[in-house]
PDB file of N, CA and C in Angstrom:
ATOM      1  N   UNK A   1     -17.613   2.572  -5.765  1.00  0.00           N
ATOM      2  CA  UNK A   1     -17.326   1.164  -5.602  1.00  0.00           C
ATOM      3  C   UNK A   1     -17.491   0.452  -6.946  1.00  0.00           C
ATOM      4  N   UNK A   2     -16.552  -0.741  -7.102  1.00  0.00           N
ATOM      5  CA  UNK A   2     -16.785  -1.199  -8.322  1.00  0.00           C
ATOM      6  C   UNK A   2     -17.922  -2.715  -7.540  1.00  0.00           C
ATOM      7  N   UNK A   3     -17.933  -3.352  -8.927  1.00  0.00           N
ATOM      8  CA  UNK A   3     -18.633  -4.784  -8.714  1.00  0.00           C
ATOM      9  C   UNK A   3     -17.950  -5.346  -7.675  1.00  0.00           C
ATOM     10  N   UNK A   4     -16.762  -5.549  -7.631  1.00  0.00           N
ATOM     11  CA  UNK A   4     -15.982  -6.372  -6.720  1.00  0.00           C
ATOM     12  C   UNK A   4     -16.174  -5.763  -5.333  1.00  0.00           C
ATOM     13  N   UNK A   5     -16.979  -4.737  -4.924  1.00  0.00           N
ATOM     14  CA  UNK A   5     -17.087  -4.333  -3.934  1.00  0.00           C
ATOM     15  C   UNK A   5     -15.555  -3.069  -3.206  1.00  0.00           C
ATOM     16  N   UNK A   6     -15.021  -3.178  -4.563  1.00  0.00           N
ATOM     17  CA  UNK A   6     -13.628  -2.262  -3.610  1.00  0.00           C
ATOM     18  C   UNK A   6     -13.749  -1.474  -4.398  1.00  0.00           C
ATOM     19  N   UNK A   7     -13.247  -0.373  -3.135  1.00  0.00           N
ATOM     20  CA  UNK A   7     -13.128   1.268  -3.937  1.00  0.00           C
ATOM     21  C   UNK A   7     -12.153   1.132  -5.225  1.00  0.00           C
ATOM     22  N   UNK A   8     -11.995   2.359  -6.384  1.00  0.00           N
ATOM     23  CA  UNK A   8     -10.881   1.949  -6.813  1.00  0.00           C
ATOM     24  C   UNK A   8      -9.386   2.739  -6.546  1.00  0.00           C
ATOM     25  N   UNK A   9      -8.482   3.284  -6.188  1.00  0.00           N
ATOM     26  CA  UNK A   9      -7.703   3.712  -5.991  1.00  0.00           C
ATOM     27  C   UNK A   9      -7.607   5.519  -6.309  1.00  0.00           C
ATOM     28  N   UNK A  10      -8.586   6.102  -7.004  1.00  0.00           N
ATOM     29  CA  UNK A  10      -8.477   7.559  -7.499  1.00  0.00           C
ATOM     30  C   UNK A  10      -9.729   8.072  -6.058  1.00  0.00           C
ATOM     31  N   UNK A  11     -10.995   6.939  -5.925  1.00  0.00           N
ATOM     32  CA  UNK A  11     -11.904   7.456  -5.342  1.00  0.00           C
ATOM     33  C   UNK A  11     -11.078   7.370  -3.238  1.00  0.00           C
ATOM     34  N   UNK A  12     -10.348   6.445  -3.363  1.00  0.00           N
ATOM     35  CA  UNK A  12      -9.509   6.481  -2.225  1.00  0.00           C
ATOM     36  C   UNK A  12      -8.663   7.239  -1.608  1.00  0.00           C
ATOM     37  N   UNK A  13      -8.010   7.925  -2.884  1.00  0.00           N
ATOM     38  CA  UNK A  13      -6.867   8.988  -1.950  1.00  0.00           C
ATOM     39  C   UNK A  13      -8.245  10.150  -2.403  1.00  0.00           C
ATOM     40  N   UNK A  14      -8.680  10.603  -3.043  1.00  0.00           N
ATOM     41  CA  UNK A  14      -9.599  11.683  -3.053  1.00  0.00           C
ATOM     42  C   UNK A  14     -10.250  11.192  -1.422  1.00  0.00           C
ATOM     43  N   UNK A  15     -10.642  10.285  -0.889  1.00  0.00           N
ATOM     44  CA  UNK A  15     -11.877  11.114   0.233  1.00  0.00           C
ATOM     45  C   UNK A  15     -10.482  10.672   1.292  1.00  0.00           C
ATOM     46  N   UNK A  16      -9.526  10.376   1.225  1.00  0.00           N
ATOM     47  CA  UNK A  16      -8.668  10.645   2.249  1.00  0.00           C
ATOM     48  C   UNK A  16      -8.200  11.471   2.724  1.00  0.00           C
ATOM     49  N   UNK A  17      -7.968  12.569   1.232  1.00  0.00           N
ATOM     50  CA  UNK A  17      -6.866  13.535   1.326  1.00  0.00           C
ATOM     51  C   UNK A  17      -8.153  14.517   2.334  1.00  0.00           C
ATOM     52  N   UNK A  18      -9.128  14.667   2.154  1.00  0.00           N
ATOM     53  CA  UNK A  18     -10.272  15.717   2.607  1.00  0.00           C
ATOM     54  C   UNK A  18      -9.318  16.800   2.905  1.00  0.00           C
ATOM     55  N   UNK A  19      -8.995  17.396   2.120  1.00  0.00           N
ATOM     56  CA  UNK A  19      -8.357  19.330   2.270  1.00  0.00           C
ATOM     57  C   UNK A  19      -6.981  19.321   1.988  1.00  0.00           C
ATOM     58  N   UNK A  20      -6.682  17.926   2.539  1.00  0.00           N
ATOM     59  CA  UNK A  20      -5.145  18.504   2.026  1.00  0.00           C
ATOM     60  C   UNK A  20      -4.522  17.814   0.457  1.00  0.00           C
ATOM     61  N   UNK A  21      -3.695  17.980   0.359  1.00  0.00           N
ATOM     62  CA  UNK A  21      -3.451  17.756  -1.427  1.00  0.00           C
ATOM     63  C   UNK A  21      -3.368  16.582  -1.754  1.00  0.00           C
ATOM     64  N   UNK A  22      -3.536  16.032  -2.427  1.00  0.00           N
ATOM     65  CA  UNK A  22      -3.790  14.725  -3.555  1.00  0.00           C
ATOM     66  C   UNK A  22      -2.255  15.169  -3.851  1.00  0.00           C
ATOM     67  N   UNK A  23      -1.786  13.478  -3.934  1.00  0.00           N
ATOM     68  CA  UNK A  23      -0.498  12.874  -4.535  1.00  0.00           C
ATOM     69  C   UNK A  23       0.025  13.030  -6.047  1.00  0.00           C
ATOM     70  N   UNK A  24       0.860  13.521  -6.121  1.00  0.00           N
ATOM     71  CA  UNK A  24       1.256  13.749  -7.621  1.00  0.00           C
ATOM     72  C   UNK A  24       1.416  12.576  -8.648  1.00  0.00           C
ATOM     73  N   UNK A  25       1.773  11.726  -7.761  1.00  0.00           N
ATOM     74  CA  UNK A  25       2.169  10.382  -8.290  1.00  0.00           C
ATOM     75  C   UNK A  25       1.900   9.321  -7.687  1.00  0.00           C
ATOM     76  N   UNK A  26       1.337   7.999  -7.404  1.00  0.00           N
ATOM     77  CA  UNK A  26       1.331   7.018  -6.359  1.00  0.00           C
ATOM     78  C   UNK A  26       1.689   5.920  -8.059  1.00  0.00           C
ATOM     79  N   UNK A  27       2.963   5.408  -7.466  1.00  0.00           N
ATOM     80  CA  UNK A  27       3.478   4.481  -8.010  1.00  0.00           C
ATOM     81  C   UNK A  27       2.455   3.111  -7.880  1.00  0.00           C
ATOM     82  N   UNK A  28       2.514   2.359  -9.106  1.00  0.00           N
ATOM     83  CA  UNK A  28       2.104   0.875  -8.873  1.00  0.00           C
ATOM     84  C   UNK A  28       3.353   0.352  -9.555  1.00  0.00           C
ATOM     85  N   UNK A  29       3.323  -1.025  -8.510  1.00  0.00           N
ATOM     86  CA  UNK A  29       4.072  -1.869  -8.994  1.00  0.00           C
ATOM     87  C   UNK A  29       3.544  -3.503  -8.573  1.00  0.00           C
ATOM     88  N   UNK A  30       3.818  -4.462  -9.528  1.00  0.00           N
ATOM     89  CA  UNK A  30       3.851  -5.798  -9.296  1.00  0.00           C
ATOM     90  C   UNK A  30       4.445  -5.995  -7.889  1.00  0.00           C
ATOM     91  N   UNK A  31       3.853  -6.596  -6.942  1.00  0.00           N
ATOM     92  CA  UNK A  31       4.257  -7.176  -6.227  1.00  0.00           C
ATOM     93  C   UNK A  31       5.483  -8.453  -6.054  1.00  0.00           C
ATOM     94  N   UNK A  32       4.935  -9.305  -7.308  1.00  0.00           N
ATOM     95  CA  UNK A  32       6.293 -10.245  -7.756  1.00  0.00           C
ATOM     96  C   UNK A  32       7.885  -9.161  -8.004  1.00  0.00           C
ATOM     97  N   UNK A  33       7.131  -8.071  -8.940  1.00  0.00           N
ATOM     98  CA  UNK A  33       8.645  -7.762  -8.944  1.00  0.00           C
ATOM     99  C   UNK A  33       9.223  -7.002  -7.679  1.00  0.00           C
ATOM    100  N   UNK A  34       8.691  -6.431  -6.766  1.00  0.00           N
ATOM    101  CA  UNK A  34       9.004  -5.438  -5.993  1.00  0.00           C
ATOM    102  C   UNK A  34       9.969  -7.242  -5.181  1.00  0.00           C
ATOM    103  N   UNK A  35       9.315  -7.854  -4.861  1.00  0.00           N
ATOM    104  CA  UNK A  35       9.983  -8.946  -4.094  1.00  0.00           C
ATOM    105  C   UNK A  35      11.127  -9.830  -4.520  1.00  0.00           C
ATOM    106  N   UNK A  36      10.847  -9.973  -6.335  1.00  0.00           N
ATOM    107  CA  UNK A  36      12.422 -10.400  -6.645  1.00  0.00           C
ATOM    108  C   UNK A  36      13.369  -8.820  -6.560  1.00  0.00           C
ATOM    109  N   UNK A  37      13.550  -8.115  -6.692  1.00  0.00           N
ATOM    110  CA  UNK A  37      13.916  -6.623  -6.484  1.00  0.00           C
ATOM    111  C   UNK A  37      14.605  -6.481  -5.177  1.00  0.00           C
ATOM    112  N   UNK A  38      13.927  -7.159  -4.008  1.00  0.00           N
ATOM    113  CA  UNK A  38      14.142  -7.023  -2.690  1.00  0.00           C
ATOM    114  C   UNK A  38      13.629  -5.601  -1.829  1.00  0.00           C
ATOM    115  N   UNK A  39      13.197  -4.587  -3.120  1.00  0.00           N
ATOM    116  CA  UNK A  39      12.585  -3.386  -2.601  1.00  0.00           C
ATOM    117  C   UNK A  39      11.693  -2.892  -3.035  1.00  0.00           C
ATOM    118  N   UNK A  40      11.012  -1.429  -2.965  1.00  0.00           N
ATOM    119  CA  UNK A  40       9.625  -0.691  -3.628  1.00  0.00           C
ATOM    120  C   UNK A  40       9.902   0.296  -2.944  1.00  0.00           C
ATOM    121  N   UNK A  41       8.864   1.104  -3.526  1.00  0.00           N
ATOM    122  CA  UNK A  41       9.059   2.942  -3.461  1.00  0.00           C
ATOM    123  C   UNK A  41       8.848   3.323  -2.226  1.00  0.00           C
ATOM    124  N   UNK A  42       8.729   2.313  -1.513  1.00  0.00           N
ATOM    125  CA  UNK A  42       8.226   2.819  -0.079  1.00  0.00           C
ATOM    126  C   UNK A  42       8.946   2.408   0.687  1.00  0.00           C
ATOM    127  N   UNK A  43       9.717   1.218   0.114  1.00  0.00           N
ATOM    128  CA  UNK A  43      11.025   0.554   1.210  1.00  0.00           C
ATOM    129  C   UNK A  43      10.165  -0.527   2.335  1.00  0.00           C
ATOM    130  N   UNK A  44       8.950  -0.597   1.771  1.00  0.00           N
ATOM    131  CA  UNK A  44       8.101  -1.490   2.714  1.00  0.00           C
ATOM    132  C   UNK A  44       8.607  -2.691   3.222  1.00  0.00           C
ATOM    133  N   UNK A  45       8.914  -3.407   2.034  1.00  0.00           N
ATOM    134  CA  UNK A  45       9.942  -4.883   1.851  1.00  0.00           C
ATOM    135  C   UNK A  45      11.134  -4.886   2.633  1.00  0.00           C
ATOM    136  N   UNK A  46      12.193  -4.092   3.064  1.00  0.00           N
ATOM    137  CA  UNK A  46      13.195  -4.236   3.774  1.00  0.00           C
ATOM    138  C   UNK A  46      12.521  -4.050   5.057  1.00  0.00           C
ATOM    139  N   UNK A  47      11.773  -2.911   5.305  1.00  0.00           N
ATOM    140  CA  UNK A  47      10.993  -2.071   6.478  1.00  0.00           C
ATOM    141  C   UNK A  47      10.473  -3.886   7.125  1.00  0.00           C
ATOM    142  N   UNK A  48       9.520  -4.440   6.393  1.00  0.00           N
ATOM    143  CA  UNK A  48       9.166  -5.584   7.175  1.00  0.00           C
ATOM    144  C   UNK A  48       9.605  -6.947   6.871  1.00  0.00           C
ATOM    145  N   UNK A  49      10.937  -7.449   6.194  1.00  0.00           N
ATOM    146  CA  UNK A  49      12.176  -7.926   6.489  1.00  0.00           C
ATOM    147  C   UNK A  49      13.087  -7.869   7.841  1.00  0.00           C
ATOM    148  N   UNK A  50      13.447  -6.703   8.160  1.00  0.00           N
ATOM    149  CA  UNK A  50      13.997  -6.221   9.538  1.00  0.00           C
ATOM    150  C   UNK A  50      12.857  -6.224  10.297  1.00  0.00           C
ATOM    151  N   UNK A  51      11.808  -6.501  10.371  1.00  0.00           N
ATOM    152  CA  UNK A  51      10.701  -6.890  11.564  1.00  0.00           C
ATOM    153  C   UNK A  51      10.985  -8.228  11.871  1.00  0.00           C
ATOM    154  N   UNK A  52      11.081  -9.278  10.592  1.00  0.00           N
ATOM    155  CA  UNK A  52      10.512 -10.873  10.710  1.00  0.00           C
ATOM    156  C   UNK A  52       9.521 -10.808  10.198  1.00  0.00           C
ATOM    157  N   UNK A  53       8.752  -9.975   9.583  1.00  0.00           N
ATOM    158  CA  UNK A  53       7.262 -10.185   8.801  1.00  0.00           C
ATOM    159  C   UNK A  53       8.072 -10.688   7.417  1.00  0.00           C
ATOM    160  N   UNK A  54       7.643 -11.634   7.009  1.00  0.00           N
ATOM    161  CA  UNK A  54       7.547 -12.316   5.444  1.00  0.00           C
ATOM    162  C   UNK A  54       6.313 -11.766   4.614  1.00  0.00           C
ATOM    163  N   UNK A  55       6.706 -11.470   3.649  1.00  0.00           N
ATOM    164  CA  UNK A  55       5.909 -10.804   2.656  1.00  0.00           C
ATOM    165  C   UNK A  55       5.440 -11.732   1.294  1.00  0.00           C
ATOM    166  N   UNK A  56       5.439 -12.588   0.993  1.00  0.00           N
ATOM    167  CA  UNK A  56       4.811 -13.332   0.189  1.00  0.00           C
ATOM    168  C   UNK A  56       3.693 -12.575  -0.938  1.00  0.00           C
ATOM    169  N   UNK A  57       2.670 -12.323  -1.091  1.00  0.00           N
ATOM    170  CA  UNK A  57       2.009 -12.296  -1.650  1.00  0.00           C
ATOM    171  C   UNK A  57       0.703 -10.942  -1.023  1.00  0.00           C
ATOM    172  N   UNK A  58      -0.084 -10.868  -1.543  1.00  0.00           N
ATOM    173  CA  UNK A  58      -0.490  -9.162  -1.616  1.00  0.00           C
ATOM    174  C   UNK A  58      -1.528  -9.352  -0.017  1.00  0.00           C
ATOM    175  N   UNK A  59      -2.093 -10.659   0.585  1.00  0.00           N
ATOM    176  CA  UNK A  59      -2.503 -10.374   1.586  1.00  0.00           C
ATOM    177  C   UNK A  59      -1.398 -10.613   2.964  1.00  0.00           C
ATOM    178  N   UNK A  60      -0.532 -11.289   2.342  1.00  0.00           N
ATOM    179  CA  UNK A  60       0.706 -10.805   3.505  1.00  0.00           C
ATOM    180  C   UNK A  60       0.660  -9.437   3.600  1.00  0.00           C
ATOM    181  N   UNK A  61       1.227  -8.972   2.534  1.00  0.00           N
ATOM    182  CA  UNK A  61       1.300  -7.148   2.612  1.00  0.00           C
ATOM    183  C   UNK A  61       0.206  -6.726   3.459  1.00  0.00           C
ATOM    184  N   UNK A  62      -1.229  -6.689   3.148  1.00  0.00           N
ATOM    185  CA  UNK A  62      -2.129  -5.719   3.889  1.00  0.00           C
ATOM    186  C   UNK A  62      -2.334  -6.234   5.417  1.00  0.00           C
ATOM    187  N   UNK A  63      -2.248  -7.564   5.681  1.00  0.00           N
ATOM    188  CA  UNK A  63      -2.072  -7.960   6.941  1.00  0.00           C
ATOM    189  C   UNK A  63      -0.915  -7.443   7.737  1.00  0.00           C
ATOM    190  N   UNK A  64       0.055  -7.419   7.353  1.00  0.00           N
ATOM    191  CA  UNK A  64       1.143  -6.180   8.001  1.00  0.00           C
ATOM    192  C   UNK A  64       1.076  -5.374   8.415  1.00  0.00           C
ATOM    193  N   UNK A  65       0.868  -4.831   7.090  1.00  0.00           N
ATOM    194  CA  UNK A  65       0.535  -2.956   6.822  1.00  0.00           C
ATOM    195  C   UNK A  65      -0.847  -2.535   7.915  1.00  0.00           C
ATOM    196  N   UNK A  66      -1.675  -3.653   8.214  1.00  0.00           N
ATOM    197  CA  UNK A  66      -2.950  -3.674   9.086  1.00  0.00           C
ATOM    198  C   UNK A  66      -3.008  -4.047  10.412  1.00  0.00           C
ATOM    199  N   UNK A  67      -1.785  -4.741  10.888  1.00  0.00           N
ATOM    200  CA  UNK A  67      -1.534  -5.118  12.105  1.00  0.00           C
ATOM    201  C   UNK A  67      -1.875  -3.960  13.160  1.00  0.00           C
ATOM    202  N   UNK A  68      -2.631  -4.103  14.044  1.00  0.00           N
ATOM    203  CA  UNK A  68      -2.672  -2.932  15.212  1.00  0.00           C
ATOM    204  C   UNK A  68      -1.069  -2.452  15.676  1.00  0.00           C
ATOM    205  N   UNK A  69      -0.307  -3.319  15.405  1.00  0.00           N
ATOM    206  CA  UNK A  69       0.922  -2.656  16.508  1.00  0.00           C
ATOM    207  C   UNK A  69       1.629  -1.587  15.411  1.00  0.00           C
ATOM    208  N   UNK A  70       1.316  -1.398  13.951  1.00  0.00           N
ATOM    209  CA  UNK A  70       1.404  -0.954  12.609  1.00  0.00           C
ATOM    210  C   UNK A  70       1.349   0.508  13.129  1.00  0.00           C
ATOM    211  N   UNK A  71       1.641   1.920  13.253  1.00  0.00           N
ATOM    212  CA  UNK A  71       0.954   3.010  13.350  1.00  0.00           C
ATOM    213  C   UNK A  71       1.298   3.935  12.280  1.00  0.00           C
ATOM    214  N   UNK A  72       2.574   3.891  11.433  1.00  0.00           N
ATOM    215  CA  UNK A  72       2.779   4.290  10.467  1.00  0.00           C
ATOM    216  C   UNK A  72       2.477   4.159   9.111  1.00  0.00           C
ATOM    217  N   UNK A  73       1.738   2.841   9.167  1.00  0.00           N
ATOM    218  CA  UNK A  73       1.400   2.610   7.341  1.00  0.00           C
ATOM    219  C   UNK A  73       0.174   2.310   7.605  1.00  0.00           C
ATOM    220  N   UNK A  74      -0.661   2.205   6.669  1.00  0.00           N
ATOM    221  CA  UNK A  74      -2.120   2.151   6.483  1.00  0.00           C
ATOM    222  C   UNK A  74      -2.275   1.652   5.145  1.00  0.00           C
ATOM    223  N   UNK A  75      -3.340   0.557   4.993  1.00  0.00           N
ATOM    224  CA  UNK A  75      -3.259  -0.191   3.908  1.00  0.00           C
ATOM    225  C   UNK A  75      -5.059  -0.473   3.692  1.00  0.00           C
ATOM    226  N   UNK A  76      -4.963  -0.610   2.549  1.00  0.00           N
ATOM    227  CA  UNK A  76      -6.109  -0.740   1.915  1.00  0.00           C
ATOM    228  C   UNK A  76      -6.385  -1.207   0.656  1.00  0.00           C
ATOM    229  N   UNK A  77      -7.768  -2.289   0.593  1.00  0.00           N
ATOM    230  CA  UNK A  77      -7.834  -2.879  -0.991  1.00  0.00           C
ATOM    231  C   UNK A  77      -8.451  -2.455  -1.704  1.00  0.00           C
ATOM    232  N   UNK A  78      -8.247  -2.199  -2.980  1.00  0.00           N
ATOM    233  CA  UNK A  78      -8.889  -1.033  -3.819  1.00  0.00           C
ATOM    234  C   UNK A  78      -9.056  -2.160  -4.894  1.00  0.00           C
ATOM    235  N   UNK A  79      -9.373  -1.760  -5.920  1.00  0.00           N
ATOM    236  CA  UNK A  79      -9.484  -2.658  -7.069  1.00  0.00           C
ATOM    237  C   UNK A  79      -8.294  -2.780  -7.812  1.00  0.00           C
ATOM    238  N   UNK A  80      -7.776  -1.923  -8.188  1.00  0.00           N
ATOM    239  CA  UNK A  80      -5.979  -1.958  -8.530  1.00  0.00           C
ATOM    240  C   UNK A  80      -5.078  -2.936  -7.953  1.00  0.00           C
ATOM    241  N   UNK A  81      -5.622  -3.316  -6.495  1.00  0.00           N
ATOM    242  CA  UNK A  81      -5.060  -4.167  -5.617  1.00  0.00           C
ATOM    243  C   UNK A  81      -4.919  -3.917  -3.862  1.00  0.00           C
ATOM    244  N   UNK A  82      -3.424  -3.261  -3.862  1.00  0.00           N
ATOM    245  CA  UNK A  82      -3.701  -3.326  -2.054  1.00  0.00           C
ATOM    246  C   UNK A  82      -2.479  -1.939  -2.343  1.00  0.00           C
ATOM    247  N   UNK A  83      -3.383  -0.761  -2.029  1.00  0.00           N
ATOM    248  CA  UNK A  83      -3.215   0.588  -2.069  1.00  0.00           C
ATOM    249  C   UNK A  83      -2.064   0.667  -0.415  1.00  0.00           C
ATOM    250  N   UNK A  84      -1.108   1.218  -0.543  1.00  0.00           N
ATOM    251  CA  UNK A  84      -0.411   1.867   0.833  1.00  0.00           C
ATOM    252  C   UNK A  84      -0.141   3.157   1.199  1.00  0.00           C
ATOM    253  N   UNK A  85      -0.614   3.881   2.620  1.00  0.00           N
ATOM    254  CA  UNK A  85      -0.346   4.731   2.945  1.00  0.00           C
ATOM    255  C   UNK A  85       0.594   4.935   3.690  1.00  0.00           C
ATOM    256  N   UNK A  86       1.882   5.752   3.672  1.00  0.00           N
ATOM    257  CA  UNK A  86       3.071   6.208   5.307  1.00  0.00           C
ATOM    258  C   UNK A  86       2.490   7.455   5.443  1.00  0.00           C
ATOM    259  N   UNK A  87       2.069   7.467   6.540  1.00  0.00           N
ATOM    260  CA  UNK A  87       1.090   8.259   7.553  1.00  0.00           C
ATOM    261  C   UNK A  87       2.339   9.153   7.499  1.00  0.00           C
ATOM    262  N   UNK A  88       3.678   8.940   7.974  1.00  0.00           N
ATOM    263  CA  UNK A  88       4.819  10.512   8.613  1.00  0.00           C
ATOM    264  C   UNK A  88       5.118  11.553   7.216  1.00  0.00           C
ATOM    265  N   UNK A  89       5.115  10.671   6.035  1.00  0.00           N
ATOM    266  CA  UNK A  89       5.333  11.415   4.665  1.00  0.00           C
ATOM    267  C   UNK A  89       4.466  12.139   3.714  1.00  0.00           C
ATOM    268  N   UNK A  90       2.958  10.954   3.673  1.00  0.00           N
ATOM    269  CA  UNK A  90       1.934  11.421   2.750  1.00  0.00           C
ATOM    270  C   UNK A  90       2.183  10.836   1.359  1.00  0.00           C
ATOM    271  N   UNK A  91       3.018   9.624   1.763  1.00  0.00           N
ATOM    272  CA  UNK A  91       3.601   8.904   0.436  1.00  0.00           C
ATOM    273  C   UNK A  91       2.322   7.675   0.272  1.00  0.00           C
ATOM    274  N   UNK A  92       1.996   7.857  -1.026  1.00  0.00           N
ATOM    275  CA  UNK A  92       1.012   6.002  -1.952  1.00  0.00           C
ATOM    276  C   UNK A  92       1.976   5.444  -2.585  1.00  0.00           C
ATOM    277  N   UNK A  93       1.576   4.257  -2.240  1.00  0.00           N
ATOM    278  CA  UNK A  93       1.894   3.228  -3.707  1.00  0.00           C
ATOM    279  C   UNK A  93       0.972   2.061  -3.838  1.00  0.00           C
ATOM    280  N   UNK A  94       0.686   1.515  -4.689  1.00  0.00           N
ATOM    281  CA  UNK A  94      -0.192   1.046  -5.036  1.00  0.00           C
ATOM    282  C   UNK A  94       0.597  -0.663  -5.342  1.00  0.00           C
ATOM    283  N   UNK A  95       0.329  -1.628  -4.942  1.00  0.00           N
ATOM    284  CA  UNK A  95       0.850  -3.306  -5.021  1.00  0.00           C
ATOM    285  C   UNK A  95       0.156  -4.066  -5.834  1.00  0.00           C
ATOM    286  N   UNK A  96       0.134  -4.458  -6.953  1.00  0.00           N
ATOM    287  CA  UNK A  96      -0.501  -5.170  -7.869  1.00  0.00           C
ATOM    288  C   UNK A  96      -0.228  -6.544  -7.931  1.00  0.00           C
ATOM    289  N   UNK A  97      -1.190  -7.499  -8.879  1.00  0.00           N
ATOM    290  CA  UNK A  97      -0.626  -9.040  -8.471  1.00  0.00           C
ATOM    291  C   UNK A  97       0.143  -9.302  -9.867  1.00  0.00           C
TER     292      UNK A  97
END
């Protein structure tokens, strides 16, 4: 844990992965840009566009991504920012401000 109280993003997918493999890559990107862009590596932004979820800003994102009716993504704040998991792939990316 850092000062800020959040894990930081290396100590996160390490106790997630527990046995199975760590990510080769987990992209970060600005959140501003992923939204002028209209997309991100995960397709999150269209994914909750075609819901009606508005995405604004990085606690829109984890409130989404955290919603109980959510079962595919999993989200979490790390110090980097607001870390994402897709549970069907084994895909990260990481949302910065």
């Amino acid at each position: 844990m850092t000062e800020s109280g959040d894990e930081t993003l290396a100590a996160l997918v390490h106790r997630h992965a527990k046995g199975h493999d760590l990510p080769r890559h987990v992209p970060h990107l600005r959140l501003a840009d992923a939204l002028a862009r209209g997309d991100d590596p995960l397709h999150l932004l269209p994914y909750f566009a075609d819901l009606g979820t508005k995405i604004e800003n990085l606690e829109d994102l984890l409130a989404a991504c955290t919603d109980p009716d959510e079962e595919e993504i999993q989200a979490y704040r790390v110090e980097e920012g607001i870390a994402v998991y897709l549970v069907p792939d084994g895909q990260w990316s990481v949302f910065t401000k």
